[in-house]
Protein backbone atom coordinates (compact mmCIF):
# COMPACT_ATOMS: atom_id res chain seq x y z
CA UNK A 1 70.86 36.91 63.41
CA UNK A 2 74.60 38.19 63.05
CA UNK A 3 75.68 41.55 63.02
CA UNK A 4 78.69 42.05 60.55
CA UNK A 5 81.73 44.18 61.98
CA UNK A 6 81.00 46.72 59.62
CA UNK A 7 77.49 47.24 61.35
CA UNK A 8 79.04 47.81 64.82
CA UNK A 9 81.16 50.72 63.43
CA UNK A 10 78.95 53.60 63.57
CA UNK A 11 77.67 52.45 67.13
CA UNK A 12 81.24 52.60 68.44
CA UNK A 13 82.23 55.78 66.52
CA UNK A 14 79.35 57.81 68.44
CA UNK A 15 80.26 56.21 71.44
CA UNK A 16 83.97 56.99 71.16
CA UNK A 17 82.69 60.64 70.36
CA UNK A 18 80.54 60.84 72.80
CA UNK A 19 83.28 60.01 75.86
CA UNK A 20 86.13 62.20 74.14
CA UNK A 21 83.11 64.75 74.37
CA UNK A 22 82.52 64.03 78.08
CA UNK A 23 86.47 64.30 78.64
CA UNK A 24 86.75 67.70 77.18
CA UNK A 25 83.54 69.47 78.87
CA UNK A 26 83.21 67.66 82.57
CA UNK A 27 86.20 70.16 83.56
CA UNK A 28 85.08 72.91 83.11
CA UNK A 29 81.31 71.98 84.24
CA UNK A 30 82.86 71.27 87.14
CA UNK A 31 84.80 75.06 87.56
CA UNK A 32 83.02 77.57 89.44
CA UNK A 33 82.44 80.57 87.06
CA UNK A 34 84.60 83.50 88.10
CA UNK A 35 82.86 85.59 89.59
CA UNK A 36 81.92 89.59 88.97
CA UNK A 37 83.08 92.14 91.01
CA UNK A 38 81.50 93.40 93.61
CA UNK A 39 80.63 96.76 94.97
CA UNK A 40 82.29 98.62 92.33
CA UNK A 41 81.43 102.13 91.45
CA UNK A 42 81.92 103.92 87.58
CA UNK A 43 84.91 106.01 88.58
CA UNK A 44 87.60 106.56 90.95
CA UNK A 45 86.08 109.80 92.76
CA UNK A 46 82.72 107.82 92.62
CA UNK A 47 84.64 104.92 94.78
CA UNK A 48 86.35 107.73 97.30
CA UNK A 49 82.97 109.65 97.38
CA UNK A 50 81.19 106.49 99.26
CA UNK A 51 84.16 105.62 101.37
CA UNK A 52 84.12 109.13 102.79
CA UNK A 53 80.37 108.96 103.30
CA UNK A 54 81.08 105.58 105.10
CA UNK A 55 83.73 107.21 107.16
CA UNK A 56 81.97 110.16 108.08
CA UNK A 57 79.25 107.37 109.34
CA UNK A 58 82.12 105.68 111.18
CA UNK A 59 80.34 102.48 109.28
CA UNK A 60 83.15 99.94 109.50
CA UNK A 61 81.20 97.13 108.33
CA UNK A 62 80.21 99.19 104.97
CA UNK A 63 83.66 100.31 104.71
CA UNK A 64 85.16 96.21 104.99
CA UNK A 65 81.79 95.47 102.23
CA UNK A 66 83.50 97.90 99.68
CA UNK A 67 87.31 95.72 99.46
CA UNK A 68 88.22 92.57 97.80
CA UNK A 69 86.12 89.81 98.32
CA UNK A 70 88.13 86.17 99.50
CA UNK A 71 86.04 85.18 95.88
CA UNK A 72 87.31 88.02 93.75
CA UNK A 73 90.87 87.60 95.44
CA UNK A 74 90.96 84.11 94.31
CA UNK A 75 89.40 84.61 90.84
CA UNK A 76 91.23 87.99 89.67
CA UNK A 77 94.24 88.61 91.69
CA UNK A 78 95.61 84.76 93.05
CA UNK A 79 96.47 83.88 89.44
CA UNK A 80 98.49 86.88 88.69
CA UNK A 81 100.44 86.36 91.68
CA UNK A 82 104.07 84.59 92.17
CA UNK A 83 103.35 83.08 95.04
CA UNK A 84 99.94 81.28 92.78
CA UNK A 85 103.04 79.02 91.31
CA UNK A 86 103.04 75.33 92.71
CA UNK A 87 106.87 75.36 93.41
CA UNK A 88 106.25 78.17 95.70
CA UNK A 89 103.93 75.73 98.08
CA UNK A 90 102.23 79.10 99.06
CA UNK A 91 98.51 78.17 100.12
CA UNK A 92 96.02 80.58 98.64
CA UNK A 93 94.53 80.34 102.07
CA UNK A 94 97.60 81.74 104.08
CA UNK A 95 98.13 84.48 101.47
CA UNK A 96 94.16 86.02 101.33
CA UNK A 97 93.93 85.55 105.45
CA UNK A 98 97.34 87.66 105.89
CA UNK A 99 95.89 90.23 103.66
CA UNK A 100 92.57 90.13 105.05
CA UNK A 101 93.85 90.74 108.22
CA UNK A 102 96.19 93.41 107.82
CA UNK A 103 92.89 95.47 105.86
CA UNK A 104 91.39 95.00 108.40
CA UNK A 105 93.73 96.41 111.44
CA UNK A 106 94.17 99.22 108.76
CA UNK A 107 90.72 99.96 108.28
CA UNK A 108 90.03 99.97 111.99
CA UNK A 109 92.81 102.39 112.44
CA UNK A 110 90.93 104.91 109.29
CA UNK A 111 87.87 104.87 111.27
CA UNK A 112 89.22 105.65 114.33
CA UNK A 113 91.37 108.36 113.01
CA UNK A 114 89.29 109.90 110.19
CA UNK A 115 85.57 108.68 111.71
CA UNK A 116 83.17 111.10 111.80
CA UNK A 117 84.65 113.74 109.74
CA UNK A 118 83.30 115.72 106.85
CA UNK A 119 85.71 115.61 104.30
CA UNK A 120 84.90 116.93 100.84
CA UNK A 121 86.63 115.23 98.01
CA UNK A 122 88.60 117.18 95.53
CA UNK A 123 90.68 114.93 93.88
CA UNK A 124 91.84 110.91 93.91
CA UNK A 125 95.75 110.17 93.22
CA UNK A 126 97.87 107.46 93.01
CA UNK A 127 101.52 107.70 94.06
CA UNK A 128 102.30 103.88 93.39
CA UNK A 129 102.97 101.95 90.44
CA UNK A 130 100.11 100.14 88.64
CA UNK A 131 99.84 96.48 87.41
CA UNK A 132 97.87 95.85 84.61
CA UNK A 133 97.18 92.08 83.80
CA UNK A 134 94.34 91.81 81.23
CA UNK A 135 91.11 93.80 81.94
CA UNK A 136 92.33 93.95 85.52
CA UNK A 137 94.45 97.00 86.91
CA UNK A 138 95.48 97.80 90.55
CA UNK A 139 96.95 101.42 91.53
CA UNK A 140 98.35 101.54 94.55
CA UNK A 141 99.20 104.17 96.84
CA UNK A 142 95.74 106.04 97.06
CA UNK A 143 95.71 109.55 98.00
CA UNK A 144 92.65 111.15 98.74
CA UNK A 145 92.78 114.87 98.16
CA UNK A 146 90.37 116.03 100.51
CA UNK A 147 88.51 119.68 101.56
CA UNK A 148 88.47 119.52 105.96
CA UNK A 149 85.88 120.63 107.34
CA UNK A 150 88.01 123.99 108.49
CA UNK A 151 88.36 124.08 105.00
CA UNK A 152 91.84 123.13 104.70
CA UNK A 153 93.48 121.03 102.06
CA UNK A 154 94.65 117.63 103.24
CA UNK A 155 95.68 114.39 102.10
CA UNK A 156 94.18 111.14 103.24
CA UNK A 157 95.92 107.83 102.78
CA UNK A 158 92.12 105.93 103.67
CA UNK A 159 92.77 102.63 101.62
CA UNK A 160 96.19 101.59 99.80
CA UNK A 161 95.08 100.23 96.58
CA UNK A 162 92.20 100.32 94.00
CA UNK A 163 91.66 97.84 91.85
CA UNK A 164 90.16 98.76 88.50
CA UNK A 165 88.05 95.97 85.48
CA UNK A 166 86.01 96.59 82.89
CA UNK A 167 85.61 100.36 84.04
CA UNK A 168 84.17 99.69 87.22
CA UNK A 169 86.53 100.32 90.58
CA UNK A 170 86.90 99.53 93.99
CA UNK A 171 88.56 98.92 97.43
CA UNK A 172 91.36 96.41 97.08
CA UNK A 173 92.68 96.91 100.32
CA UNK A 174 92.89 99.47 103.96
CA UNK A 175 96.62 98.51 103.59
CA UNK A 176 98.15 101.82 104.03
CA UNK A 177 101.80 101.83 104.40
């Protein structure tokens, strides 16, 4: 028994759909999902709150588990960048392990300087400029206005930047300038 040409049609017409189908949706199968931020907290002085309990601990590891994750980095804040452009030949790699790396020498330099003191928060300021890309916001230049536990007024320069999405903040970066 033949099959006329006409009979063959609808077999290669689902086929045909069925591969443009697998064209379109294997890429983005294959793309991790971005991920959600973590550690955030509902407000600014929420956010500076915790890291001055952390301090006041002297709990460096807690302190490095509130910033930027290598994820989040990569995910938020890589795509936004210049240096994300392929005729920059900038390796995500190099970029996140500089800044890594300098939060961290920062960081290790708040603990040992602000460690173990009980500083009362009274206000959180930013004297940088902000970037706003989408949902995502970063403020830089944190100032911690801060009661000492002599009960002066100080400010506190404990972590450069805050990165804010979908209402919920946190560390960007010890980067302190």
């Amino acid at each position: 028994m033949r099959t006329s040409p006409r009979q063959g049609r609808p077999i290669r017409a689902v086929l045909l759909l069925l591969v443009v189908l697998i064209a379109l949706l294997a890429p983005a199968a294959c793309r991790r999902p971005a991920p959600a931020l973590t550690n955030t907290f509902a407000s600014p002085e929420d956010l500076a709150r915790d890291v001055l309990a952390r301090l006041l601990r002297r709990d460096q590891a807690a302190l490095a588990a509130l910033a930027l994750t290598r994820d989040e980095f990569e995910a938020f804040i890589w795509p936004t960048l210049p240096a994300s452009r392929p005729e920059t030949n900038m390796p995500l790699s190099f970029v996140w392990g500089r800044l890594k790396q300098q939060s961290d020498l920062s960081l290790a330099a708040t603990v040992a300087r602000h460690g173990g003191r009980a500083y009362v928060l009274q206000q959180v300021l930013f004297d940088g400029e902000t970037t706003e890309s989408g949902a995502l916001r970063v403020q830089r230049e944190s100032i911690l206005v801060v009661r000492t536990p002599e009960g002066a007024a100080e400010r506190l320069k404990v972590f450069g930047s805050m990165l804010s999405m979908n209402g919920r903040h946190k560390v960007f970066s010890y980067v302190v300038d």
